[in-house]
N, C-alpha and C. Protein backbone atom coordinates (compact mmCIF):
# COMPACT_ATOMS: atom_id res chain seq x y z
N UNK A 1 125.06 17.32 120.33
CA UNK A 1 126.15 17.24 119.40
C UNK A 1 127.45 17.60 120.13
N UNK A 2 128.63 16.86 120.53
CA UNK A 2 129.62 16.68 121.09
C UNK A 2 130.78 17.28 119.99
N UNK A 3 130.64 16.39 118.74
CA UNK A 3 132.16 16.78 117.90
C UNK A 3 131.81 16.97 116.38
N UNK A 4 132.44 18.09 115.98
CA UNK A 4 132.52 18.35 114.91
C UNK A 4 133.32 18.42 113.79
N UNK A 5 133.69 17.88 112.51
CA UNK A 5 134.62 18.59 111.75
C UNK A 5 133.79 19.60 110.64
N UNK A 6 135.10 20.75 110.11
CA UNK A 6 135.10 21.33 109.49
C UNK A 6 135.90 20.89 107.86
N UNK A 7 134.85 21.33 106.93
CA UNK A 7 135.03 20.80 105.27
C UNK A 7 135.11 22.25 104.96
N UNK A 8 136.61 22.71 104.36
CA UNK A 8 136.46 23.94 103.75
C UNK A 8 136.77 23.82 102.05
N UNK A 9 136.44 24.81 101.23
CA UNK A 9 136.13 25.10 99.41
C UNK A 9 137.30 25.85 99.35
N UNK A 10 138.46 25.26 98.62
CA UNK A 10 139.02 26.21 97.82
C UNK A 10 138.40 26.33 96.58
N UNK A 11 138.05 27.66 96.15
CA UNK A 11 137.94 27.79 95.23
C UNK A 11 139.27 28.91 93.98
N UNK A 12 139.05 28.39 92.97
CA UNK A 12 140.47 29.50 92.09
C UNK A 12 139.89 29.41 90.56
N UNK A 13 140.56 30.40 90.12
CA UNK A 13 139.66 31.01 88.92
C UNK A 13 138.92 30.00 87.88
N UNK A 14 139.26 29.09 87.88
CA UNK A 14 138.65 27.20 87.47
C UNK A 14 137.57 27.19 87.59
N UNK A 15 137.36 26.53 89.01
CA UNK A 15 136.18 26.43 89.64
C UNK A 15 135.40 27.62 90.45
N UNK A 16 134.21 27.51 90.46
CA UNK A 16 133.87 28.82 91.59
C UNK A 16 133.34 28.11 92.71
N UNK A 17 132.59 28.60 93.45
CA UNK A 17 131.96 28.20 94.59
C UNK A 17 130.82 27.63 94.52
N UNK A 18 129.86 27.75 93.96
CA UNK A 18 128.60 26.91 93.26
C UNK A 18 129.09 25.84 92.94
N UNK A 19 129.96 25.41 91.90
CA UNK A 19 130.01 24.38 91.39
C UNK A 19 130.76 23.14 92.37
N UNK A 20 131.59 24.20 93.18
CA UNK A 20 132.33 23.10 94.50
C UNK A 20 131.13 22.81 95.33
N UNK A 21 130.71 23.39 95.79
CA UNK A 21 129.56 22.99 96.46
C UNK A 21 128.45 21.82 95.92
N UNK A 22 128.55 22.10 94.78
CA UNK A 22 127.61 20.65 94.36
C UNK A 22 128.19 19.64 94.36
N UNK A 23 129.51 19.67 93.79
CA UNK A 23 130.39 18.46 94.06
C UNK A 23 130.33 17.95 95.37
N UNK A 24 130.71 19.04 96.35
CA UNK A 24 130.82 18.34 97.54
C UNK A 24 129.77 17.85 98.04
N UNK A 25 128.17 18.76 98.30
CA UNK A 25 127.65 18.28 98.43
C UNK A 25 126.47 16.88 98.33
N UNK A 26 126.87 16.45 96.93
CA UNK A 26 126.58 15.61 96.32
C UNK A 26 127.62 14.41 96.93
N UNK A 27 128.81 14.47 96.91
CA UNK A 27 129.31 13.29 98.09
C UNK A 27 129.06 13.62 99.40
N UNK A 28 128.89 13.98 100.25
CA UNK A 28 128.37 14.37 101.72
C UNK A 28 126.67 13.39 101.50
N UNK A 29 126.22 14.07 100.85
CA UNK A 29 124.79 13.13 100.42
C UNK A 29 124.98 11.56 100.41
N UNK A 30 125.46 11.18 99.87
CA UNK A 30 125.67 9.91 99.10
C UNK A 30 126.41 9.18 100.45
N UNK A 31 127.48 9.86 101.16
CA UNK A 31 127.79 9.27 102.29
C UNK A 31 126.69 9.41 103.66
N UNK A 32 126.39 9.82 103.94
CA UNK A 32 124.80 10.22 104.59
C UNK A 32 123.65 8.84 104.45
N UNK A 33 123.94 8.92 103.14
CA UNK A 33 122.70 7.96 102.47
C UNK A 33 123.50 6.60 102.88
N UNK A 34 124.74 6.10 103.04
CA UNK A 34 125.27 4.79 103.52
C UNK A 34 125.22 4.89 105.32
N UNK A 35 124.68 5.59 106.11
CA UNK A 35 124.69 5.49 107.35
C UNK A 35 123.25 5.58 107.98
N UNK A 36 122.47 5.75 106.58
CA UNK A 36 121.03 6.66 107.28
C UNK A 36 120.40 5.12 107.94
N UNK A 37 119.41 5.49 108.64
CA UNK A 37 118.66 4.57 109.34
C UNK A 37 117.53 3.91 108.38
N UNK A 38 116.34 2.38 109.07
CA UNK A 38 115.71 2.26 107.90
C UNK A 38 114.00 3.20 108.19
N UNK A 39 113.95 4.21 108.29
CA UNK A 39 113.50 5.73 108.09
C UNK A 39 113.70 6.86 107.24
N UNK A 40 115.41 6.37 106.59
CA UNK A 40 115.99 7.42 105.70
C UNK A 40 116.51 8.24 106.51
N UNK A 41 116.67 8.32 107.99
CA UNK A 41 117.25 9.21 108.91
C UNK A 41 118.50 9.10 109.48
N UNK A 42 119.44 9.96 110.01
CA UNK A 42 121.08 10.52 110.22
C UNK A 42 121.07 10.87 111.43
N UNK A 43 121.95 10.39 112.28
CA UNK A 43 122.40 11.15 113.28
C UNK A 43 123.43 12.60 112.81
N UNK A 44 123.96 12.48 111.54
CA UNK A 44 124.94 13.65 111.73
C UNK A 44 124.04 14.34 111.08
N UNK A 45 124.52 15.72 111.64
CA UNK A 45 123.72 17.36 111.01
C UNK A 45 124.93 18.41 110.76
N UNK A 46 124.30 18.85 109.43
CA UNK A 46 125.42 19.66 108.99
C UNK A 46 124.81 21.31 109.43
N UNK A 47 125.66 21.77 108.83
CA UNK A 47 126.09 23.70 109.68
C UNK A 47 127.22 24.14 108.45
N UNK A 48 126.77 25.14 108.31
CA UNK A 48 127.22 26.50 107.19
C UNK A 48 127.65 27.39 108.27
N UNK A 49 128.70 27.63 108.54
CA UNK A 49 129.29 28.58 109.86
C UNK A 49 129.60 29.83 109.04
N UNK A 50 129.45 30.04 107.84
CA UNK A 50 129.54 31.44 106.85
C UNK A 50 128.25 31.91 106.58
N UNK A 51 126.78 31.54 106.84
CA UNK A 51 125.80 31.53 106.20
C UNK A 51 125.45 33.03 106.34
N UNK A 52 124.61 33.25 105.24
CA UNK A 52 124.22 34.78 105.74
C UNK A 52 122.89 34.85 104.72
N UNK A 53 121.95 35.65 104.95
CA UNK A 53 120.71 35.35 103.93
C UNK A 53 120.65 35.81 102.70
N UNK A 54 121.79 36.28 102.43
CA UNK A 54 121.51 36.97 100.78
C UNK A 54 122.19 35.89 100.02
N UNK A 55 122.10 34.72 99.96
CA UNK A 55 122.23 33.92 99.17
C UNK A 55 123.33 33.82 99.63
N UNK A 56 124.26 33.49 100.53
CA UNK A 56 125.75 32.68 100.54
C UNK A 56 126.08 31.95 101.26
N UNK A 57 126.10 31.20 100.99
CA UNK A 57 126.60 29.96 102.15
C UNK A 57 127.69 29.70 102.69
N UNK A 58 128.59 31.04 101.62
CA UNK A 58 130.51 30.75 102.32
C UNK A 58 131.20 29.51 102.54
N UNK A 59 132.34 29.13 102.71
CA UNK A 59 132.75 28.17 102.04
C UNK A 59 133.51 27.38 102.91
N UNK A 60 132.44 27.23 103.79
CA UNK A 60 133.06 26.35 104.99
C UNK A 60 131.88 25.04 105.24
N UNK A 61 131.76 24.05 105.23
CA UNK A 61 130.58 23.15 105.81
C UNK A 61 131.28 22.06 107.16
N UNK A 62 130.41 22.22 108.19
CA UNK A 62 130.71 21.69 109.24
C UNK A 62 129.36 20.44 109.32
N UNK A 63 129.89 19.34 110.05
CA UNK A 63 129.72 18.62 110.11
C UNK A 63 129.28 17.98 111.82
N UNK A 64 128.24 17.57 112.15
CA UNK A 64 128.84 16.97 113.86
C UNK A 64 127.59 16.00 114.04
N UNK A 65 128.06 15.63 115.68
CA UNK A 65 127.77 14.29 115.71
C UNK A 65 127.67 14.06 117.44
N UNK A 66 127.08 13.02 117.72
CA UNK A 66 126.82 12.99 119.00
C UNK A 66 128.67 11.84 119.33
N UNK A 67 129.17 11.34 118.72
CA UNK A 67 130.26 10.69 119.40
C UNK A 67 131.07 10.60 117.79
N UNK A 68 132.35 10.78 118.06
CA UNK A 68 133.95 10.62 117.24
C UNK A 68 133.76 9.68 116.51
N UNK A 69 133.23 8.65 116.37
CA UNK A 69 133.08 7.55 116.05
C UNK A 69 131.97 6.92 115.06
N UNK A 70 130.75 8.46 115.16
CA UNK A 70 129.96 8.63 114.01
C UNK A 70 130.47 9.35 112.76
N UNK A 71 131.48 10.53 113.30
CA UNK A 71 131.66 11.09 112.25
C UNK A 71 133.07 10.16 111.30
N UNK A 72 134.22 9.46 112.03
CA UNK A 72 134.97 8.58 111.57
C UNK A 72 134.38 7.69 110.74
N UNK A 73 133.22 7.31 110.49
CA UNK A 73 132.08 6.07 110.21
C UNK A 73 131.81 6.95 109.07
N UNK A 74 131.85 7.98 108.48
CA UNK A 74 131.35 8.26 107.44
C UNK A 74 132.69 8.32 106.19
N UNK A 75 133.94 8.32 106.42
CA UNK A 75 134.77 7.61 105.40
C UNK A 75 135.03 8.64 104.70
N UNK A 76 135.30 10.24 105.15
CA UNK A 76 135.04 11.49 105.07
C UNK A 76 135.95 11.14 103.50
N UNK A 77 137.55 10.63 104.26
CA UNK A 77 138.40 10.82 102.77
C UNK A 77 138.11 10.01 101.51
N UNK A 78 137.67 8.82 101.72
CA UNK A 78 136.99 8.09 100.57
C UNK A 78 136.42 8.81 99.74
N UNK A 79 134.64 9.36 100.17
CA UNK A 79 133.96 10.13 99.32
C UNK A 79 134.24 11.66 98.78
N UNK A 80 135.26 11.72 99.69
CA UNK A 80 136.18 12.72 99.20
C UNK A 80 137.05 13.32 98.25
N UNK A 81 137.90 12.11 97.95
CA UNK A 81 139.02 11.96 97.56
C UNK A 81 138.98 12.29 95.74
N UNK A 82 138.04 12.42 94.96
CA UNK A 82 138.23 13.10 93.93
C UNK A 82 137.71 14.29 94.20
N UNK A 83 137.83 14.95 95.08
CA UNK A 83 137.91 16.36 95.41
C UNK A 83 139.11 17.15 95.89
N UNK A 84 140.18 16.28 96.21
CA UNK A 84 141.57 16.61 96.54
C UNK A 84 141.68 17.75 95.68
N UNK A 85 142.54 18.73 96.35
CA UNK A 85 143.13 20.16 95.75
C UNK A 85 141.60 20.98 95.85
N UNK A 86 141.04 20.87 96.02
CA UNK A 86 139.60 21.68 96.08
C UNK A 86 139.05 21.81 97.03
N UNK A 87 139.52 21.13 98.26
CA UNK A 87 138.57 21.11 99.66
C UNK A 87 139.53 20.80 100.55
N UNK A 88 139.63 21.54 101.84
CA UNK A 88 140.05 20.77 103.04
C UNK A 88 139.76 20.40 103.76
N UNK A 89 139.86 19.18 104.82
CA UNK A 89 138.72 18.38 105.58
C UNK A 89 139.83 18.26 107.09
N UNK A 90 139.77 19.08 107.91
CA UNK A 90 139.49 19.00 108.89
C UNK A 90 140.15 18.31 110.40
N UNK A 91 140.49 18.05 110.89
CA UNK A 91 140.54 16.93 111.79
C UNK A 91 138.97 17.26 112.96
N UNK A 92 138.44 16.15 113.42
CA UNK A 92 137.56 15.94 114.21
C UNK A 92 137.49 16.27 115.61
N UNK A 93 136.96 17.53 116.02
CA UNK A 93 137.54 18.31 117.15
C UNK A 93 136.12 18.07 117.83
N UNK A 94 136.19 18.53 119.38
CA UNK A 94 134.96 18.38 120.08
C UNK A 94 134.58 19.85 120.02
N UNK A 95 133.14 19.86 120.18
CA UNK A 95 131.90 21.22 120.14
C UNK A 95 132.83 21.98 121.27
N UNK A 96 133.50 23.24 121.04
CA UNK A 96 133.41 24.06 122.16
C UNK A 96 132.03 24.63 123.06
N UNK A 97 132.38 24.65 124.25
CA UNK A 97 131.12 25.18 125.20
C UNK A 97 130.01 26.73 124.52
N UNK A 98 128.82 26.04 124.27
CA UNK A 98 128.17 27.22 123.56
C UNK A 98 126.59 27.14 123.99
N UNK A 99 126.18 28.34 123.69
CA UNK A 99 124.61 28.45 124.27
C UNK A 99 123.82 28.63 123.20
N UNK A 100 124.41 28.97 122.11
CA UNK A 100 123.43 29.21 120.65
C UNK A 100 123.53 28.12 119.92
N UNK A 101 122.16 27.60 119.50
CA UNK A 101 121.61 25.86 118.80
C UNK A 101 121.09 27.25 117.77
N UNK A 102 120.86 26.10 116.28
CA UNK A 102 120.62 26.78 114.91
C UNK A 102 119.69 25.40 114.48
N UNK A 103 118.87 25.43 113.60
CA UNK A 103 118.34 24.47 112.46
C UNK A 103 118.83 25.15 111.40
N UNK A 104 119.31 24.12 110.38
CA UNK A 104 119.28 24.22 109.30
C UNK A 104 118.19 23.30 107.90
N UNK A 105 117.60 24.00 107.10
CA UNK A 105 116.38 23.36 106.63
C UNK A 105 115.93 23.22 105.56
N UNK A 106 115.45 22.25 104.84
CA UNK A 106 115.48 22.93 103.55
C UNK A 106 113.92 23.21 103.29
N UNK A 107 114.19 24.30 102.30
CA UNK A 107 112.71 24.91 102.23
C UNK A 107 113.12 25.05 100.48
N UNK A 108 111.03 24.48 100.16
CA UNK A 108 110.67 23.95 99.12
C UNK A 108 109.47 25.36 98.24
N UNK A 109 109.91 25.75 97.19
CA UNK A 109 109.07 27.00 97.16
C UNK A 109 107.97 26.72 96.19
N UNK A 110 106.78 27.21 95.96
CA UNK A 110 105.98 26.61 94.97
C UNK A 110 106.46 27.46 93.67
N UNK A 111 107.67 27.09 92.91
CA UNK A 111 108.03 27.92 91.54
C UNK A 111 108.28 27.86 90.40
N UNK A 112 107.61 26.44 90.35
CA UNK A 112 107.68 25.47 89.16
C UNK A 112 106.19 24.59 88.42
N UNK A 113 105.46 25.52 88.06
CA UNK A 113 103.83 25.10 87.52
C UNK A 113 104.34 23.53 87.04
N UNK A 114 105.43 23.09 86.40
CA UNK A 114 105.48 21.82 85.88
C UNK A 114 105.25 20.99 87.25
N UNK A 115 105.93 21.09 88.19
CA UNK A 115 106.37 20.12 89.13
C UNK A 115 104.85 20.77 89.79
N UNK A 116 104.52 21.40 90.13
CA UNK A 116 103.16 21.39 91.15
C UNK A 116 102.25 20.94 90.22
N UNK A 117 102.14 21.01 89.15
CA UNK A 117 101.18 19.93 88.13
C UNK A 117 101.04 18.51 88.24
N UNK A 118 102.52 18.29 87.96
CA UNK A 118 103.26 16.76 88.16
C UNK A 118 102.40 15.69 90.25
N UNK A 119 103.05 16.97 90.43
CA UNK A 119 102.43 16.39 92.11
C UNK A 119 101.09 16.37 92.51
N UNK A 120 100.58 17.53 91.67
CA UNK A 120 98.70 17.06 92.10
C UNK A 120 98.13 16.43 91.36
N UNK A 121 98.62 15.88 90.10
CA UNK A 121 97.97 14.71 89.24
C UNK A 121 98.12 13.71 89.80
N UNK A 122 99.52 13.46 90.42
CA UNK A 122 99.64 11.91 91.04
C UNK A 122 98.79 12.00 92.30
N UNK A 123 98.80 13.47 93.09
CA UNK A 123 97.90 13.44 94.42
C UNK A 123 96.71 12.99 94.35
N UNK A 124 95.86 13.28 92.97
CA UNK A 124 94.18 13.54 92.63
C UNK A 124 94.26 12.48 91.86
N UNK A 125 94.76 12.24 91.27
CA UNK A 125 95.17 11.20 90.34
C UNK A 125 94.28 11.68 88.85
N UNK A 126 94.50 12.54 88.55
CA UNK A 126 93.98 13.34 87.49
C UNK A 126 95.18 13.15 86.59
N UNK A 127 95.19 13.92 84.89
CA UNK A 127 96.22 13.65 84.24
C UNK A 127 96.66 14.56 84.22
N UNK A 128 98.19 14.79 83.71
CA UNK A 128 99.09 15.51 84.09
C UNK A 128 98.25 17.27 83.20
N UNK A 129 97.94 17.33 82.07
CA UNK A 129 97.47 18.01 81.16
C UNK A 129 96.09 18.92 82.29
N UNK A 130 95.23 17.87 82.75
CA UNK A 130 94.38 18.53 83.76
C UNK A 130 94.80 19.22 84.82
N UNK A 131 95.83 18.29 85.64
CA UNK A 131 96.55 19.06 86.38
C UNK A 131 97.36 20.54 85.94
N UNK A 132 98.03 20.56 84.95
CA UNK A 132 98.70 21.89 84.60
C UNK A 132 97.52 23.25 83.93
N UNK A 133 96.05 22.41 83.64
CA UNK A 133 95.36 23.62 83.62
C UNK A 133 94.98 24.30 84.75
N UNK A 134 95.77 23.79 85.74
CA UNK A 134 95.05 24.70 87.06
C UNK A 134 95.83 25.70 87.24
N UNK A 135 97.33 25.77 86.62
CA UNK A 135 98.45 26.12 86.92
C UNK A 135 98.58 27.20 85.58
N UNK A 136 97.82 27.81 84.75
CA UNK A 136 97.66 28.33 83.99
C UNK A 136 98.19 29.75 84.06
N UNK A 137 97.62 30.36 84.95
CA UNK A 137 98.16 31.91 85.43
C UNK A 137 98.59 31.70 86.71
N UNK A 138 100.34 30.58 86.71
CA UNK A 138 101.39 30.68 87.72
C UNK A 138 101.92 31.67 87.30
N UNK A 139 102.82 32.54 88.28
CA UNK A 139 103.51 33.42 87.72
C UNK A 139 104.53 33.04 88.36
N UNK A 140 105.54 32.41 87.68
CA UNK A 140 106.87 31.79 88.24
C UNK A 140 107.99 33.09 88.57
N UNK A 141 108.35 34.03 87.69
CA UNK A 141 108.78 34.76 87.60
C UNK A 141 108.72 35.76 89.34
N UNK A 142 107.73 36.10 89.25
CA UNK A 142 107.11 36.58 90.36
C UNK A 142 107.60 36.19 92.42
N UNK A 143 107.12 34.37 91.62
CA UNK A 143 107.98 33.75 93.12
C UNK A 143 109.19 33.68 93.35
N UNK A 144 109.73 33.74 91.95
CA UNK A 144 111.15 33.19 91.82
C UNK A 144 111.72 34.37 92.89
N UNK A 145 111.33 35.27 92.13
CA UNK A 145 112.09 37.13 93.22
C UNK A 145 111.99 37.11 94.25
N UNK A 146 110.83 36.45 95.48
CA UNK A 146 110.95 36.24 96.55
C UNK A 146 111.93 35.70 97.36
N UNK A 147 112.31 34.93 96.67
CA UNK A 147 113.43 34.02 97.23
C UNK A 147 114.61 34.64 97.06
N UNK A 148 115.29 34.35 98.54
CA UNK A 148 116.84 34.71 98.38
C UNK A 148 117.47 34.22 99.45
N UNK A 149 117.20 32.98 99.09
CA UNK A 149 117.33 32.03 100.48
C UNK A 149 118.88 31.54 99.76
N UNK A 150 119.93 30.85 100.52
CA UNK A 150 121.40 30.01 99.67
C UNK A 150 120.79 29.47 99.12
N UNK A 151 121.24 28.70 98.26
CA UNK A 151 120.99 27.07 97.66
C UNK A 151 122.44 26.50 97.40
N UNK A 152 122.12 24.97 97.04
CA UNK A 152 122.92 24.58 96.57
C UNK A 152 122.94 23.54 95.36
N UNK A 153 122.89 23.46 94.01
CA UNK A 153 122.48 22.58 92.86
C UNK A 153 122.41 21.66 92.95
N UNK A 154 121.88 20.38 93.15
CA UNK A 154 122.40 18.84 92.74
C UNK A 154 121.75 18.42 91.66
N UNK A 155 121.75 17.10 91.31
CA UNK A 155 121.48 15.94 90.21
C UNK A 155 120.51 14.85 91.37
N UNK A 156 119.57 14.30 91.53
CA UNK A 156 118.94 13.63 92.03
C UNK A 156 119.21 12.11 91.29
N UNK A 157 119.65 11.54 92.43
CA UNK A 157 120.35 10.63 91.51
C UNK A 157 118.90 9.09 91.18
N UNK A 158 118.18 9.58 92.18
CA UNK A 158 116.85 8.75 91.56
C UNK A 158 116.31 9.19 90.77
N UNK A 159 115.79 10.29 90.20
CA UNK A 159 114.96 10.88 89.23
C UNK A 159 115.61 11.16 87.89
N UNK A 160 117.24 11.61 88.16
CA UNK A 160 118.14 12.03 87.32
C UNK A 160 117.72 13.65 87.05
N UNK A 161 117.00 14.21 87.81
CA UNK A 161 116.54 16.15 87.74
C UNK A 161 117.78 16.69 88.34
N UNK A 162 117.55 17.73 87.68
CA UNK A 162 118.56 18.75 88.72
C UNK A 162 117.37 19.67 89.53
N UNK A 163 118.09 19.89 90.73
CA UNK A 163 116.68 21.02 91.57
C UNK A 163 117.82 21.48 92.43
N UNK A 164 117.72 22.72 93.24
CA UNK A 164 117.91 23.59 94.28
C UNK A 164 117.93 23.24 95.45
N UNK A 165 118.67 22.96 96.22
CA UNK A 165 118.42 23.02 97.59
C UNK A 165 117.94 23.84 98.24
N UNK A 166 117.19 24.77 99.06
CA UNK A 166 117.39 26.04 99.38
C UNK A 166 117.34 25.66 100.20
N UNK A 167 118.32 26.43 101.54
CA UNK A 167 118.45 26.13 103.08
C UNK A 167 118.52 27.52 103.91
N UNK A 168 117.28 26.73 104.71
CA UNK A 168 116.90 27.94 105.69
C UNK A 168 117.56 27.93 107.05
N UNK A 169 118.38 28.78 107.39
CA UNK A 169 118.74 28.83 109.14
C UNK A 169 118.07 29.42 110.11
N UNK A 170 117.27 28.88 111.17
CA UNK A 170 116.27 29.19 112.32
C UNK A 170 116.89 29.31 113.59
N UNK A 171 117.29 30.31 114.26
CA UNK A 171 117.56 30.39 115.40
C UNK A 171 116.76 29.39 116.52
N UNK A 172 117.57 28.27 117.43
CA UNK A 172 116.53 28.17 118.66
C UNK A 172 117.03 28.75 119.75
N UNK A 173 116.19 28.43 120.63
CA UNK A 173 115.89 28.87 121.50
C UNK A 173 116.47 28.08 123.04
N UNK A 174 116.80 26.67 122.47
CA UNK A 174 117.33 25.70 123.29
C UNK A 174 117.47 24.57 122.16
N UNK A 175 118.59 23.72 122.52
CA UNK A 175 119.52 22.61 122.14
C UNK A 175 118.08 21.65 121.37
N UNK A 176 117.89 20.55 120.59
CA UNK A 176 116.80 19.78 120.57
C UNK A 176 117.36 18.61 119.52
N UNK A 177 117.74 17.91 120.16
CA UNK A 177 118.39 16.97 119.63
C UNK A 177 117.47 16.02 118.81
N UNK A 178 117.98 15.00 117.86
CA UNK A 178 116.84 14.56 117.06
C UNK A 178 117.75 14.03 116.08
N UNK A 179 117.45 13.33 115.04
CA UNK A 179 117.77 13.24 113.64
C UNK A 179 117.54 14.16 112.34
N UNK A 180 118.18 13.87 111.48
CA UNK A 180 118.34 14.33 109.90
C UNK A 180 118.40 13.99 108.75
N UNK A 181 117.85 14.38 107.80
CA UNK A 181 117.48 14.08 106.52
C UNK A 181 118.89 13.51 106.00
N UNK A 182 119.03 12.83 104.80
CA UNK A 182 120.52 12.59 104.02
C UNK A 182 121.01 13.43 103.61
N UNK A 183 120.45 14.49 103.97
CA UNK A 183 121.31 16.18 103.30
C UNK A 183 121.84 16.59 104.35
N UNK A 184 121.70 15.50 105.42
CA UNK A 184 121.97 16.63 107.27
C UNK A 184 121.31 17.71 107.42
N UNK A 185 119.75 17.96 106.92
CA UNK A 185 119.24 19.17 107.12
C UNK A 185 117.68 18.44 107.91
N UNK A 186 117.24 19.04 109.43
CA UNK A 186 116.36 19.38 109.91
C UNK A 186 115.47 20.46 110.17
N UNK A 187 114.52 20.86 110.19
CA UNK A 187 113.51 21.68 110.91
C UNK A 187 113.72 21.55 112.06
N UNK A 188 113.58 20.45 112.88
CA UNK A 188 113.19 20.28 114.38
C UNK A 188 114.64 20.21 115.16
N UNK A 189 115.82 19.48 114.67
CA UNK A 189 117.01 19.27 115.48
C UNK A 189 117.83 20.02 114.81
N UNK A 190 118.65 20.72 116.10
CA UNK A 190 119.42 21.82 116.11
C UNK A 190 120.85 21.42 116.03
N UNK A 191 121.92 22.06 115.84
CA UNK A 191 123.05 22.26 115.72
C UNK A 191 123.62 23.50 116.42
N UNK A 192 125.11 23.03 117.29
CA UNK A 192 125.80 23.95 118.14
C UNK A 192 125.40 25.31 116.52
N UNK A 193 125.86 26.52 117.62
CA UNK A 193 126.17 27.73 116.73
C UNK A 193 127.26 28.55 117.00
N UNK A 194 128.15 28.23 116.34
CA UNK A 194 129.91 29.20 117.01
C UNK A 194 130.59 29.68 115.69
C-alpha cells in the first residue's frame, strides 16, 4: 500500500458519531462494491487510525491503495457528496515510511439464536422451527457482554436487515499484501500502521 487518504466525522450536537459512521460507511461500501473484482474482492483497504478496543473507532477512516489512481477511481466526492458539512475528505497523500502493518476484520459473534437457527436450517436443510429448537437455552444476553469489539450499524441493502459490523484490529508481524472484502476489511492483508 503506497497512498492513502484520510475521511474525517464532524460530528455536532445533531448528529453523533454512530450515526455518521453508518452514513459514511454505507457509501464507502457501495463505492467498494462498483470497483470490486468478479470474486467480490478490492484492492483498497481501509484503517481506523483512532481505533482502540473499548468500542471506538474515533473519527477518522483512512483509506489506501497500491497506486493514486485506485483511490481517484473510487469517485470519493460523488458518493460523498450528501455528506457535505459532516465529513472531510482528504487529499491523496503517499504512505509515509513505516514498519508497523495492521489487519483490520470483521468478526461475526454467535448472538443471535434467530440467525444461527436461520443458517443451520438452510445448512441441514431442516425447518426453521427445528432448527431454533436447538437454540433453546441460547443465552444471548450472556454473549452479548463479551463483546466489546467497535462496530459500526448498516442496512444490508440485499436482505434489507440491519446488523453490526464488528471490527477487529490484529497486529502483523510483516507487510502481506492481498485483497479485501467491500467493507475494505481483511483477516489476511494488512494495512500501513502510523
Amino acid at each position: 500500500m503506497k497512498y492513502y487518504v484520510d475521511i474525517a466525522l464532524i460530528s455536532n450536537e445533531e448528529e453523533n458519531l454512530g450515526y455518521l459512521w453508518r452514513k459514511l460507511y454505507a457509501q464507502i461500501h457501495l463505492a467498494l462494491v462498483e470497483v470490486r473484482d468478479e470474486n467480490d474482492l478490492v484492492s483498497i483497504g481501509l484503517a481506523f487510525p483512532k481505533y482502540s478496543d473499548d468500542r471506538f473507532l474515533g473519527d477518522t477512516l483512512r483509506l489506501f491503495s497500491a497506486t493514486k489512481e485506485e483511490l481517484e477511481s473510487l469517485k470519493l466526492e460523488q458518493w460523498l457528496s450528501r455528506l457535505e458539512g459532516y465529513l472531510f475528505v482528504g487529499k491523496i497523500k503517499e504512505v509515509p515510511p513505516t514498519t508497523e502493518f495492521v489487519s483490520f476484520r470483521r468478526k461475526q459473534f454467535k448472538t443471535n439464536a434467530e440467525r444461527l437457527a436461520r443458517r443451520q436450517a438452510k445448512r441441514k436443510g431442516i425447518s426453521y422451527e427445528e432448527a431454533l429448537k436447538n437454540y433453546e437455552n441460547f443465552d444471548e444476553e450472556k454473549k452479548k457482554k463479551k463483546n466489546r469489539l467497535p462496530y459500526i450499524n448498516v442496512k444490508s441493502l440485499s436482505s434489507d436487515r440491519e446488523m453490526k459490523i464488528f471490527i477487529e484490529k490484529s497486529k502483523a508481524k510483516e507487510e502481506s499484501q492481498g485483497l479485501f472484502s467491500t467493507y475494505g476489511l481483511s483477516s489476511e492483508s494488512t494495512v500501513p500502521w502510523f
